[in-house]
PDB file of N, CA and C in Angstrom:
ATOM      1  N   UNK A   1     -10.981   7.757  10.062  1.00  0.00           N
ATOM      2  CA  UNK A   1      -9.870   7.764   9.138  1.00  0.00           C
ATOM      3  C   UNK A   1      -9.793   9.092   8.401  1.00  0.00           C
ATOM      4  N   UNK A   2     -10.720   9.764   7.773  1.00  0.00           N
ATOM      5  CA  UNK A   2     -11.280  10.955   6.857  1.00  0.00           C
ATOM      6  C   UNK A   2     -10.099  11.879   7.902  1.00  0.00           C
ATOM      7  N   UNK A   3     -10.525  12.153   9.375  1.00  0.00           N
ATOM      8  CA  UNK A   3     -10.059  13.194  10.333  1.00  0.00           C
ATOM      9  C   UNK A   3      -8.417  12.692  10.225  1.00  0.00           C
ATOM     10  N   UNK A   4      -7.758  11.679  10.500  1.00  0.00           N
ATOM     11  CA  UNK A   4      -6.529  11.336  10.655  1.00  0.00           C
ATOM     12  C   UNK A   4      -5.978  11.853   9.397  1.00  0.00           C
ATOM     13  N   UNK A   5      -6.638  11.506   7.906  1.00  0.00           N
ATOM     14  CA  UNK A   5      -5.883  11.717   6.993  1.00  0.00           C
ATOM     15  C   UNK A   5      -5.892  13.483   6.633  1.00  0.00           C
ATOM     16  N   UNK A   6      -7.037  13.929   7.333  1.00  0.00           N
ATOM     17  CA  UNK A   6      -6.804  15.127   7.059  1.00  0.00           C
ATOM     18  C   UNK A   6      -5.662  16.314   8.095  1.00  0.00           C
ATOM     19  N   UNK A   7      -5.393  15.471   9.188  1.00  0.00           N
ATOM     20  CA  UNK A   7      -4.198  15.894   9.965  1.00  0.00           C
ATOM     21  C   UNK A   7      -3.172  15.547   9.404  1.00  0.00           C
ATOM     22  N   UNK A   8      -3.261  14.557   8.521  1.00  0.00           N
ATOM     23  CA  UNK A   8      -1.905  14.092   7.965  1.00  0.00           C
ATOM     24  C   UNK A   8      -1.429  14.658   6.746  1.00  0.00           C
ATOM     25  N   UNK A   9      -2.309  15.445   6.142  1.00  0.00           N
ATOM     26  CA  UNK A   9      -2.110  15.649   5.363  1.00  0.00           C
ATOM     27  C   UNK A   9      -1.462  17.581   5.136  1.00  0.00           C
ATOM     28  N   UNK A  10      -2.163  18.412   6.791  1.00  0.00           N
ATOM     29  CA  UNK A  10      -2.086  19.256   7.179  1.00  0.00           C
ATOM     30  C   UNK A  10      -0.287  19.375   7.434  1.00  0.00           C
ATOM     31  N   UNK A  11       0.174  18.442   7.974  1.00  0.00           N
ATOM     32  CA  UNK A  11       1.266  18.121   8.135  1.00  0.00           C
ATOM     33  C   UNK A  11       2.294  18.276   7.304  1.00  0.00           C
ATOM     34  N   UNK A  12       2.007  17.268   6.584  1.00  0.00           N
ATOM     35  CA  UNK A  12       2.766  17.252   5.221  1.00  0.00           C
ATOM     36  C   UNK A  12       2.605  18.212   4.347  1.00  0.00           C
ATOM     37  N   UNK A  13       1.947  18.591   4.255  1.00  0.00           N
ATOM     38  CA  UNK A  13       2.157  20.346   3.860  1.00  0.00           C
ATOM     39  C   UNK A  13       2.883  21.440   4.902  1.00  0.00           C
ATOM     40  N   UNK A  14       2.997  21.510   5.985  1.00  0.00           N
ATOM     41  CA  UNK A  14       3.700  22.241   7.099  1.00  0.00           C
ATOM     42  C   UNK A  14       5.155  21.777   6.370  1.00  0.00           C
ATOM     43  N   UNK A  15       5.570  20.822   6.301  1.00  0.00           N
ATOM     44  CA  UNK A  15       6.620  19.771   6.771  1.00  0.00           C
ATOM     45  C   UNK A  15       7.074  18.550   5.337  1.00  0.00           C
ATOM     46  N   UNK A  16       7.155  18.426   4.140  1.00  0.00           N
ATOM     47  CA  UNK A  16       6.637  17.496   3.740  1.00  0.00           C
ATOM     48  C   UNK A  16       8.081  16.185   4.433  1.00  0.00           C
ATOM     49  N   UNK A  17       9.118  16.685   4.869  1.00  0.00           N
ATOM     50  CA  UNK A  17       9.873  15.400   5.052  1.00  0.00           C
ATOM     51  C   UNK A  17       9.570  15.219   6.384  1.00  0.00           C
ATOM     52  N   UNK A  18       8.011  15.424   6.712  1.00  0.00           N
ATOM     53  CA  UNK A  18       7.508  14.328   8.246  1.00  0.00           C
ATOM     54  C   UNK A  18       6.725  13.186   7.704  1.00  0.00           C
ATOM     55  N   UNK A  19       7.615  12.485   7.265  1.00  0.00           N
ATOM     56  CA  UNK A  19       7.080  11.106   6.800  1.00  0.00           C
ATOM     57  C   UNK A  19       6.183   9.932   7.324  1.00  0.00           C
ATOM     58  N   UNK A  20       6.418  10.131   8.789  1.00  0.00           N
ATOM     59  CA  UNK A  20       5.698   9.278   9.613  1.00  0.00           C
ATOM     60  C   UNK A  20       4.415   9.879   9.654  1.00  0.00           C
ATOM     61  N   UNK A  21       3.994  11.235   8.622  1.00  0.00           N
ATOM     62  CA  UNK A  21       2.314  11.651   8.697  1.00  0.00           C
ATOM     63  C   UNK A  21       2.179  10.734   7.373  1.00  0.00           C
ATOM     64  N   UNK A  22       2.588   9.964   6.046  1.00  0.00           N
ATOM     65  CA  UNK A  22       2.156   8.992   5.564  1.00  0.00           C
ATOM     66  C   UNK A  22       1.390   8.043   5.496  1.00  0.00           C
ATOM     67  N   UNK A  23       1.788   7.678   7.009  1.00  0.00           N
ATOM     68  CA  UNK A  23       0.858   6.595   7.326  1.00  0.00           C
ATOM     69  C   UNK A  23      -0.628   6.794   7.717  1.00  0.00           C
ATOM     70  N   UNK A  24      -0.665   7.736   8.250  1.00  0.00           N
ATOM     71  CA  UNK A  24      -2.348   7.451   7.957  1.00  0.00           C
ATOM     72  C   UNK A  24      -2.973   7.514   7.583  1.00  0.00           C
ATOM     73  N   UNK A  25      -2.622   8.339   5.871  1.00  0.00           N
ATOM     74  CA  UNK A  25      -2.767   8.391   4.382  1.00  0.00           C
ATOM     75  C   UNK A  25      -2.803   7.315   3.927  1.00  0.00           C
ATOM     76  N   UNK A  26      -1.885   6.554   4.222  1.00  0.00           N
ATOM     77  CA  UNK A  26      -1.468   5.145   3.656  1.00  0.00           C
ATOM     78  C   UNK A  26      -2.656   4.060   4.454  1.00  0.00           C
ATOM     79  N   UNK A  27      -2.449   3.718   5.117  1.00  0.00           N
ATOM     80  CA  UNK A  27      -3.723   3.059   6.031  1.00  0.00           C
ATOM     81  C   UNK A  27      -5.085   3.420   5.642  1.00  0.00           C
ATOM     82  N   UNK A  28      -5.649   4.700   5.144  1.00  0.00           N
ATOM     83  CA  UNK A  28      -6.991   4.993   4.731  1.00  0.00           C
ATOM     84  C   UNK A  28      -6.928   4.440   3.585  1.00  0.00           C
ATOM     85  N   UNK A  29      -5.609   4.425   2.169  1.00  0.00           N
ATOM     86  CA  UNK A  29      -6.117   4.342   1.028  1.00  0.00           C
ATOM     87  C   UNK A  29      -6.065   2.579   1.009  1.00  0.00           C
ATOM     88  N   UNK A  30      -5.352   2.040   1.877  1.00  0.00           N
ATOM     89  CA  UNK A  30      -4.841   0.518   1.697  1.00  0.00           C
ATOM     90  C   UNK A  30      -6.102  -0.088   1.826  1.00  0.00           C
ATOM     91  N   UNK A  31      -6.704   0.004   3.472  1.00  0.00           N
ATOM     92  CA  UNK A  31      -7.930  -0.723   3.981  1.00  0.00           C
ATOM     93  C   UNK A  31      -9.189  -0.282   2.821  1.00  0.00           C
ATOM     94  N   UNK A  32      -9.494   1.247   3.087  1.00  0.00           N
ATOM     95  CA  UNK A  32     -10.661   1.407   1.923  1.00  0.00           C
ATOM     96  C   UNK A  32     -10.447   0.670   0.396  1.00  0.00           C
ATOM     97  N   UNK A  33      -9.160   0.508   0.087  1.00  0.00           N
ATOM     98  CA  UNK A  33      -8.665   0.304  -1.346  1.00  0.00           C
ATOM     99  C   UNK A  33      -9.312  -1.454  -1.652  1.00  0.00           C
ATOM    100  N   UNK A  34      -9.411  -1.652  -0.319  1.00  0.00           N
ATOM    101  CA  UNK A  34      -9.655  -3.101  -0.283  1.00  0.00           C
ATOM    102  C   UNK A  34     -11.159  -3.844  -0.704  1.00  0.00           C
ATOM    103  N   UNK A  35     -11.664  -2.610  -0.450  1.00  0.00           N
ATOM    104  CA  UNK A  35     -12.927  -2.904  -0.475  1.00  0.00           C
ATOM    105  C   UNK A  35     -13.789  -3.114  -2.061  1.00  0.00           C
ATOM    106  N   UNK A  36     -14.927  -3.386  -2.107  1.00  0.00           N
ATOM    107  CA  UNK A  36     -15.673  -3.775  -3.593  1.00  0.00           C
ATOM    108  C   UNK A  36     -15.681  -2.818  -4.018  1.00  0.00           C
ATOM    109  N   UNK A  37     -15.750  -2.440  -5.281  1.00  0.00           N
ATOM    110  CA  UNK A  37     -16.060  -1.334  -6.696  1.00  0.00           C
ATOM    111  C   UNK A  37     -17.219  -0.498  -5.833  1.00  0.00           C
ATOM    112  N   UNK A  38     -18.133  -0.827  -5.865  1.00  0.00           N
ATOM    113  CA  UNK A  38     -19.727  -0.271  -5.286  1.00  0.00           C
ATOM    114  C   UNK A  38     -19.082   1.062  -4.183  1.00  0.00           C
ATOM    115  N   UNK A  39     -18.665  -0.180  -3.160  1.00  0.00           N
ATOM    116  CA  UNK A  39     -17.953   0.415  -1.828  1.00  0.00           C
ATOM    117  C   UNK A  39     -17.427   1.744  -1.805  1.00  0.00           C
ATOM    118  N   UNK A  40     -16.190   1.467  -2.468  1.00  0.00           N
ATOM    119  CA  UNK A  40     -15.134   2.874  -2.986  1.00  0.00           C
ATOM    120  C   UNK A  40     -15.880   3.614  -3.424  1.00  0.00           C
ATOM    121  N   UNK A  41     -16.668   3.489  -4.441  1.00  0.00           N
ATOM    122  CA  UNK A  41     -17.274   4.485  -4.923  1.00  0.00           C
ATOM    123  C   UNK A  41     -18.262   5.053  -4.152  1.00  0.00           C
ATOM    124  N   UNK A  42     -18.682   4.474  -3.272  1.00  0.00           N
ATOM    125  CA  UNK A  42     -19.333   5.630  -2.099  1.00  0.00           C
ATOM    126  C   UNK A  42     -18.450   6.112  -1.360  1.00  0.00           C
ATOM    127  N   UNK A  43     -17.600   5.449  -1.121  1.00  0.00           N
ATOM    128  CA  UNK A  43     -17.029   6.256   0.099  1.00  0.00           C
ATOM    129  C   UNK A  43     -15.896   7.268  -0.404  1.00  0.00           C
ATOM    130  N   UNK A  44     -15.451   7.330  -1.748  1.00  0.00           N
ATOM    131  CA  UNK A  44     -14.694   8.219  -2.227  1.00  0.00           C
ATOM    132  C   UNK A  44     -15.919   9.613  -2.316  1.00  0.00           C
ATOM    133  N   UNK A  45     -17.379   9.378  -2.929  1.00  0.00           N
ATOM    134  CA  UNK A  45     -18.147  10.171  -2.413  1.00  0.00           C
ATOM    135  C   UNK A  45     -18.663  11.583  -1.342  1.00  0.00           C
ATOM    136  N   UNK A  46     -18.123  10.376  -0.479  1.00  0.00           N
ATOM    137  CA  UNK A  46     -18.209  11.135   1.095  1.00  0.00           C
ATOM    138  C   UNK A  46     -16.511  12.004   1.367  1.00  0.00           C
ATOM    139  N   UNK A  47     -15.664  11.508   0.301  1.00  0.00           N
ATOM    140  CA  UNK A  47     -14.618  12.298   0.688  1.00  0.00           C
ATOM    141  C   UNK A  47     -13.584  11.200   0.866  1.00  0.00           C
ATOM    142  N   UNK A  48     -13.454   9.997   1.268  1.00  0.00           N
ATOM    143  CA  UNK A  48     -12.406   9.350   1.068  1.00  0.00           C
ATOM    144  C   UNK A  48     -11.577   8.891   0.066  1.00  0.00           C
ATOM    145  N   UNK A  49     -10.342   8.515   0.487  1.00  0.00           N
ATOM    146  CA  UNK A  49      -9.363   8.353  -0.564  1.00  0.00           C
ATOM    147  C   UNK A  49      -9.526   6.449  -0.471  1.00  0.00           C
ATOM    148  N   UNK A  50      -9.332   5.997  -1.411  1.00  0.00           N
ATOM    149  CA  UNK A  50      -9.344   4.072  -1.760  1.00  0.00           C
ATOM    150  C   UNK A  50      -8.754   3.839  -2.672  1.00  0.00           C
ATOM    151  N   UNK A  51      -7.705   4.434  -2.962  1.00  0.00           N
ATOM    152  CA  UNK A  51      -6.370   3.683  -3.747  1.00  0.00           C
ATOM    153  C   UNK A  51      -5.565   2.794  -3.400  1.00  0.00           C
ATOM    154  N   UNK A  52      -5.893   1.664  -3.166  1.00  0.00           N
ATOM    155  CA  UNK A  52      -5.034   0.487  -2.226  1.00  0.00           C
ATOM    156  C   UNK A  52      -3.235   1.197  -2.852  1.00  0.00           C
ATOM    157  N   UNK A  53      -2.978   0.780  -4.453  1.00  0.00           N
ATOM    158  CA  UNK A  53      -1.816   0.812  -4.733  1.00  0.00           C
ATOM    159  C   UNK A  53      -1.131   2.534  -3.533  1.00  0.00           C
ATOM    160  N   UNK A  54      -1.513   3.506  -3.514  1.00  0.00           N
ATOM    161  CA  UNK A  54      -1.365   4.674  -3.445  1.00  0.00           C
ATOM    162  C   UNK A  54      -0.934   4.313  -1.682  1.00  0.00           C
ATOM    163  N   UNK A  55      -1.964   3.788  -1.301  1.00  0.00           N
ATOM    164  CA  UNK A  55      -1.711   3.181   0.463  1.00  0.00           C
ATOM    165  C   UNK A  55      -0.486   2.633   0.302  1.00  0.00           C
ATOM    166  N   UNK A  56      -0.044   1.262  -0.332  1.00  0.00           N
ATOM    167  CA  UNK A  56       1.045   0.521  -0.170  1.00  0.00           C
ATOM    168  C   UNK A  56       2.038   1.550  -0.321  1.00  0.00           C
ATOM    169  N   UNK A  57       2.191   2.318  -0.994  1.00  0.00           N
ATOM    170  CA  UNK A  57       3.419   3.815  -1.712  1.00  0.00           C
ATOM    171  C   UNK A  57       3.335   4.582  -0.418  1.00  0.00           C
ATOM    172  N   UNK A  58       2.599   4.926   0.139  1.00  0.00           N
ATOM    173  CA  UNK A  58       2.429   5.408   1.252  1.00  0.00           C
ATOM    174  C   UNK A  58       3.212   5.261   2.481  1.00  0.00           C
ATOM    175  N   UNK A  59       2.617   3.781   2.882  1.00  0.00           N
ATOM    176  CA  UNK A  59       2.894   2.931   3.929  1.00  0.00           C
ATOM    177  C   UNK A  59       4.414   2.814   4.003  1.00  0.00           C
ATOM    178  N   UNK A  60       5.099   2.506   2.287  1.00  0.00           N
ATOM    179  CA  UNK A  60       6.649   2.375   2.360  1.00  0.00           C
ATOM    180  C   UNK A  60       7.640   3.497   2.714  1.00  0.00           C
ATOM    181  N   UNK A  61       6.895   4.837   2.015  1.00  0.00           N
ATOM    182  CA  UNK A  61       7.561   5.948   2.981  1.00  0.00           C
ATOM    183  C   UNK A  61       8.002   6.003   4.219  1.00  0.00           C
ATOM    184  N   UNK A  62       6.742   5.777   5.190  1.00  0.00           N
ATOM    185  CA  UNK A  62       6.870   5.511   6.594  1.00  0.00           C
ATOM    186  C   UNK A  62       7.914   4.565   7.044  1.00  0.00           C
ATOM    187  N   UNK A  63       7.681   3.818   5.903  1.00  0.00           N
ATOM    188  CA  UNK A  63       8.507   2.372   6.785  1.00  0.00           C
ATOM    189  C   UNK A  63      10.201   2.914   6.106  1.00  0.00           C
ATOM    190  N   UNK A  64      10.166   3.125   5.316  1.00  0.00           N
ATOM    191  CA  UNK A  64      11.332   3.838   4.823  1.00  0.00           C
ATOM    192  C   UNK A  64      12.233   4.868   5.653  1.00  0.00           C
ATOM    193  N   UNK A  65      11.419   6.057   5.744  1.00  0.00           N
ATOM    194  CA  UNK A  65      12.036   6.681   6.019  1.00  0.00           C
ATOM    195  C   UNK A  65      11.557   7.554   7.312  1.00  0.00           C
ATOM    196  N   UNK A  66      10.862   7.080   8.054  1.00  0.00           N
ATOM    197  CA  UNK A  66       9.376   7.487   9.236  1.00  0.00           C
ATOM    198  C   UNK A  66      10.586   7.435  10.412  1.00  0.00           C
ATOM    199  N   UNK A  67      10.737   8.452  10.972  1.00  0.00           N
ATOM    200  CA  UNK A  67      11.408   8.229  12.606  1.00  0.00           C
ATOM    201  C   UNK A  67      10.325   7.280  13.478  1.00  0.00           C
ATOM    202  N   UNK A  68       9.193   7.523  13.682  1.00  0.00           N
ATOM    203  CA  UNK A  68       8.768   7.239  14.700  1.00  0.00           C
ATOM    204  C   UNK A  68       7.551   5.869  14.523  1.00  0.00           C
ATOM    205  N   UNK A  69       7.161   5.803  13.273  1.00  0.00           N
ATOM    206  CA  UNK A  69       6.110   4.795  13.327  1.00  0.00           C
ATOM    207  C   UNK A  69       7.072   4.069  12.052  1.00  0.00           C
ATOM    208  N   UNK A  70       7.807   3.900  11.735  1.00  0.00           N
ATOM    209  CA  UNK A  70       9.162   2.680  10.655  1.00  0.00           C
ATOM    210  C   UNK A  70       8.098   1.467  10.937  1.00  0.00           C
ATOM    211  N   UNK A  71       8.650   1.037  11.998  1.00  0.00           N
ATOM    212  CA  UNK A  71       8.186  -0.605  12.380  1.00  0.00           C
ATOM    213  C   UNK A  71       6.849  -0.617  12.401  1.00  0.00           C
ATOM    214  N   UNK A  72       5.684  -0.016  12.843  1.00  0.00           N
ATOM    215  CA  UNK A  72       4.366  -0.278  12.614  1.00  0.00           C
ATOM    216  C   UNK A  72       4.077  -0.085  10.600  1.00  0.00           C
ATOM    217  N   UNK A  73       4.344   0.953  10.423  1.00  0.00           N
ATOM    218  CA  UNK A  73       4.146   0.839   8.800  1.00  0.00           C
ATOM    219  C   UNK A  73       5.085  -0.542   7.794  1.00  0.00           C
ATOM    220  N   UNK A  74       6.236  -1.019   8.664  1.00  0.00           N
ATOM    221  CA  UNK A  74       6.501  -2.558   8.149  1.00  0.00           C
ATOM    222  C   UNK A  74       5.660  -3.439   8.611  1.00  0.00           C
ATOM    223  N   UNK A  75       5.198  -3.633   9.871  1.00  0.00           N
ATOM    224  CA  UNK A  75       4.165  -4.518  10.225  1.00  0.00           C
ATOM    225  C   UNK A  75       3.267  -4.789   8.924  1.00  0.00           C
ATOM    226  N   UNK A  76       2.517  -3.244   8.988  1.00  0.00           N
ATOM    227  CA  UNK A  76       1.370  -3.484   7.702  1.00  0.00           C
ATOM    228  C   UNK A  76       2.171  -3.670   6.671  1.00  0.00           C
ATOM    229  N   UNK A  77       2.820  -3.895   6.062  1.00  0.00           N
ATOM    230  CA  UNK A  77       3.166  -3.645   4.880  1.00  0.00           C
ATOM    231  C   UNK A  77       3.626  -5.352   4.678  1.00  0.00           C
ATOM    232  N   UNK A  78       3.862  -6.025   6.160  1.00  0.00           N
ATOM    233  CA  UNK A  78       4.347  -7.527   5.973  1.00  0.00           C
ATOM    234  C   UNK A  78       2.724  -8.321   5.957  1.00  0.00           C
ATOM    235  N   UNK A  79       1.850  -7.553   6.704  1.00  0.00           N
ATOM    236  CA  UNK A  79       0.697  -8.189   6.307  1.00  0.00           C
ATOM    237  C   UNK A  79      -0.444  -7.839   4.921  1.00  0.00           C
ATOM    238  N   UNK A  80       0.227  -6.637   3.920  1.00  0.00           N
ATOM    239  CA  UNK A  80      -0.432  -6.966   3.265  1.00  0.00           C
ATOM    240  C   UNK A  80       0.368  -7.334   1.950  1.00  0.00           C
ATOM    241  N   UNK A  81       1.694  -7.967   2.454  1.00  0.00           N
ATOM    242  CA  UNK A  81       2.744  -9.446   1.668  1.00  0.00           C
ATOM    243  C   UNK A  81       1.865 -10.005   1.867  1.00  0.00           C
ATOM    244  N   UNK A  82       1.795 -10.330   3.212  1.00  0.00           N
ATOM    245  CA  UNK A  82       0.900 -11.940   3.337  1.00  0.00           C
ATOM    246  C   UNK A  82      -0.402 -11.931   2.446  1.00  0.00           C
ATOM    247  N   UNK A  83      -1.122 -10.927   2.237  1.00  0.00           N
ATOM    248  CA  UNK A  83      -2.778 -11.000   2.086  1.00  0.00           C
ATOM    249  C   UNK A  83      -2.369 -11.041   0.292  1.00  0.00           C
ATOM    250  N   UNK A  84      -1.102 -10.424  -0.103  1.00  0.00           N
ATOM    251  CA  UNK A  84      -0.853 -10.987  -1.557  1.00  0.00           C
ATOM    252  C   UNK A  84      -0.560 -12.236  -2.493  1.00  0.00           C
ATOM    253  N   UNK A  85       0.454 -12.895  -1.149  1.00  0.00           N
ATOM    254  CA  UNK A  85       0.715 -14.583  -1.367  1.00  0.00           C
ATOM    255  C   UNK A  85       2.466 -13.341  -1.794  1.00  0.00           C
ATOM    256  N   UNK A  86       2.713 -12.514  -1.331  1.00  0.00           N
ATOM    257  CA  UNK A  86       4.251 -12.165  -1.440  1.00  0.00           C
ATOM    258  C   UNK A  86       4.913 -12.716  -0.543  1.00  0.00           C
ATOM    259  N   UNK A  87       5.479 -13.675  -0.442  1.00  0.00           N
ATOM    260  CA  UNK A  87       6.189 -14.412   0.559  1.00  0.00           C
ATOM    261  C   UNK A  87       7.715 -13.929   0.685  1.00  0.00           C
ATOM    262  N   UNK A  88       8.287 -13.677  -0.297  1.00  0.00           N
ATOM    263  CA  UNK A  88       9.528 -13.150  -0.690  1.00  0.00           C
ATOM    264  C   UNK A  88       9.532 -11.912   0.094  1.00  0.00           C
ATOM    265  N   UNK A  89       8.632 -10.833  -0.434  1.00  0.00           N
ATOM    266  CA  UNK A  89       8.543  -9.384   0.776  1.00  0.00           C
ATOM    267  C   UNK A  89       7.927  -9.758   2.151  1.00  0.00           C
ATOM    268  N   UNK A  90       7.517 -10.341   2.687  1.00  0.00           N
ATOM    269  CA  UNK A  90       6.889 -10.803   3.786  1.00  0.00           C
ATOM    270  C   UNK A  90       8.247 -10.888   4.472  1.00  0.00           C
ATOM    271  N   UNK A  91       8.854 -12.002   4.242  1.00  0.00           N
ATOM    272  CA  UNK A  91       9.947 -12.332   4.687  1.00  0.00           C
ATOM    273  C   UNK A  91      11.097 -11.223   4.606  1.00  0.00           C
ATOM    274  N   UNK A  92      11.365 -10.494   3.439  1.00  0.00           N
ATOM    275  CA  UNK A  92      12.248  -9.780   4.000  1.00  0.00           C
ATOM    276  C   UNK A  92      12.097  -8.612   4.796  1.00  0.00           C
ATOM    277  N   UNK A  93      10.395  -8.303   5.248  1.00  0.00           N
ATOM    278  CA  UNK A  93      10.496  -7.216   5.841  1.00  0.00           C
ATOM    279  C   UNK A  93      10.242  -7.908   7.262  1.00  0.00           C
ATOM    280  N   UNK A  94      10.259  -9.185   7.557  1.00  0.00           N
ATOM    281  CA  UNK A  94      10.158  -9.662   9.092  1.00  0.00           C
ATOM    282  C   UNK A  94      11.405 -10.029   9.260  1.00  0.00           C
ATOM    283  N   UNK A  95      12.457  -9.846   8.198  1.00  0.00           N
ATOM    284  CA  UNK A  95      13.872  -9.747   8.577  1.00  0.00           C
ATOM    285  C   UNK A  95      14.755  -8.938   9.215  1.00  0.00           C
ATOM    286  N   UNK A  96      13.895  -7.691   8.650  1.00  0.00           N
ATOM    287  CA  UNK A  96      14.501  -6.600   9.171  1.00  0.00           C
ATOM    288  C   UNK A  96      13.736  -6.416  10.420  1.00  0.00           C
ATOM    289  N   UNK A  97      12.651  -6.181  10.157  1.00  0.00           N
ATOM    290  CA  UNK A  97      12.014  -6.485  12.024  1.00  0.00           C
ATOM    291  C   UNK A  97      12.721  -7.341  12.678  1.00  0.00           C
ATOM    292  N   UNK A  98      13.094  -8.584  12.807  1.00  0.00           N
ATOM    293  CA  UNK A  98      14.198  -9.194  13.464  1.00  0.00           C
ATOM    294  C   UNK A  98      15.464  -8.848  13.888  1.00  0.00           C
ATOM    295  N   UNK A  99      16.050  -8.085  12.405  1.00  0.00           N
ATOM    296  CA  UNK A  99      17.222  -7.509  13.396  1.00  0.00           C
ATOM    297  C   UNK A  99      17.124  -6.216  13.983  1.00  0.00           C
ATOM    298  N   UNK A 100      16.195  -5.552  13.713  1.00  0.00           N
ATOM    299  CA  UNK A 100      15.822  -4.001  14.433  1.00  0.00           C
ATOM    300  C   UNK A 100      15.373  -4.669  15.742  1.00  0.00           C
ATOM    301  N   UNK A 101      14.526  -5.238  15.857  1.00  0.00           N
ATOM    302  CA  UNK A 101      13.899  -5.877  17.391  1.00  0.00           C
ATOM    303  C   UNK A 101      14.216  -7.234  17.786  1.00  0.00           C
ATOM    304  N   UNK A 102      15.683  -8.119  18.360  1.00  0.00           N
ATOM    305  CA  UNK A 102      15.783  -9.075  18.418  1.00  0.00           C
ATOM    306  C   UNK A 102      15.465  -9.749  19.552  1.00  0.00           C
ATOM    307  N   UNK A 103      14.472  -8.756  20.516  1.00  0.00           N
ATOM    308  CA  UNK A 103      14.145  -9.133  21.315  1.00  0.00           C
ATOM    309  C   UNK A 103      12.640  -9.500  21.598  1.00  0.00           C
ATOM    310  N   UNK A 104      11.958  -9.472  19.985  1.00  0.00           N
ATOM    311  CA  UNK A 104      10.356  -9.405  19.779  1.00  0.00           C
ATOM    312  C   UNK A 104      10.451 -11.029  19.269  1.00  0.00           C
ATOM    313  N   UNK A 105      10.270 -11.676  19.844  1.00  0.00           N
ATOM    314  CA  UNK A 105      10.099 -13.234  19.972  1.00  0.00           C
ATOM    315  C   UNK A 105       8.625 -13.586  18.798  1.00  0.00           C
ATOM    316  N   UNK A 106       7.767 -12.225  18.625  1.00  0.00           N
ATOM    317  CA  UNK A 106       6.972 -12.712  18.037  1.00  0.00           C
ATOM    318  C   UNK A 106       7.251 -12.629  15.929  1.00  0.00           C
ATOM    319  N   UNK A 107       8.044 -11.695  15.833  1.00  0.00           N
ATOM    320  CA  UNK A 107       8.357 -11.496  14.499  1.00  0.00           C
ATOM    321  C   UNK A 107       9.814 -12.674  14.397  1.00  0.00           C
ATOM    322  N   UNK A 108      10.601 -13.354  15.156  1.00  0.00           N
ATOM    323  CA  UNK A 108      11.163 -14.333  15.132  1.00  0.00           C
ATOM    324  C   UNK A 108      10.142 -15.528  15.010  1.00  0.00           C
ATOM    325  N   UNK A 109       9.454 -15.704  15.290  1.00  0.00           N
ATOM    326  CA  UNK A 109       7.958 -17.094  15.101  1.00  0.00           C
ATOM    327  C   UNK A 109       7.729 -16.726  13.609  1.00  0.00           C
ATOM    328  N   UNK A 110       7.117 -15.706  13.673  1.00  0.00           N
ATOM    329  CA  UNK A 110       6.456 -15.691  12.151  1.00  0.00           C
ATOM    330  C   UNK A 110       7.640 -15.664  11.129  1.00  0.00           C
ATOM    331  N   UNK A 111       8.739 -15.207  11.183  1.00  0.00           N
ATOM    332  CA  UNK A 111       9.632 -15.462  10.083  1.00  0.00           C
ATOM    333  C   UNK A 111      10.003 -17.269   9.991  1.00  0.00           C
ATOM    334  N   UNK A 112      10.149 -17.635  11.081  1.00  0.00           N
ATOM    335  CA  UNK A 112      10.253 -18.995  10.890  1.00  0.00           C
ATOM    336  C   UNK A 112       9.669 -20.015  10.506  1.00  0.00           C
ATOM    337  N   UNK A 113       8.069 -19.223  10.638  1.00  0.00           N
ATOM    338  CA  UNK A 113       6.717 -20.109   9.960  1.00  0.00           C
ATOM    339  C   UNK A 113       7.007 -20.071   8.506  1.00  0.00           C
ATOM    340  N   UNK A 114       7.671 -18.789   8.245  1.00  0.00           N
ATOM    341  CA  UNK A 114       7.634 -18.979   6.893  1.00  0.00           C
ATOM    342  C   UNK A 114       8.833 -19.210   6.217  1.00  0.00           C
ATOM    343  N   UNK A 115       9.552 -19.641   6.712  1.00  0.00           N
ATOM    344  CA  UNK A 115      11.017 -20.526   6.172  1.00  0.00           C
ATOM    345  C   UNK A 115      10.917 -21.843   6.539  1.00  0.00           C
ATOM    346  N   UNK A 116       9.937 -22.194   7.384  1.00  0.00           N
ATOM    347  CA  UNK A 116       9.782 -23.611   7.651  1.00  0.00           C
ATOM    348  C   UNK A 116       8.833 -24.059   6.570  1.00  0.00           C
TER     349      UNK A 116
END
């Protein structure tokens, strides 16, 4: 992750409206962010970033405004609705996955699990 975010970050300095380098900024601070007090604090140590909030801000860029990875940075961003009990954002971002991909049978299931 350390190497990804530091390409990503190389990037976004080249470039800053290549938004789809967000995400793997966003993905390092979300997952590490997740982790126990103790945790972070080593691994911010070694150089990592573990700002969950800073990941989610991240992640929405991508999904916002990302040409190329949009729909994977909504993916995460609908699963970490789910891991909040946000049912309301869950759902509306497997809405829009639905109508961007109406041919992904699997984000049609899960929106329906959760309107059922």
């Amino acid at each position: 992750m350390k190497s990804s975010r530091s390409v990503a970050e190389k990037l976004i300095a080249i470039d800053p409206e290549f938004n789809d380098a967000y995400l793997a900024i966003g993905i390092e601070n979300y997952v590490l962010g997740l982790r126990s007090a103790p945790t972070r604090w080593v691994l911010r140590l070694s150089g990592a970033e573990t700002d969950r909030n800073k990941g989610i801000a991240d992640l929405k860029i991508t999904a916002e405004k990302g040409r190329y990875l949009a729909p994977y940075a909504q993916i995460l961003l609908t699963i970490a609705a789910f891991r909040d009990h946000d049912v309301a954002a869950a759902r509306s971002l497997l809405s829009e996955l639905v109508r961007e991909f109406p041919q992904n049978q699997l984000y049609r299931t899960e929106l329906a699990r959760l309107q059922g």
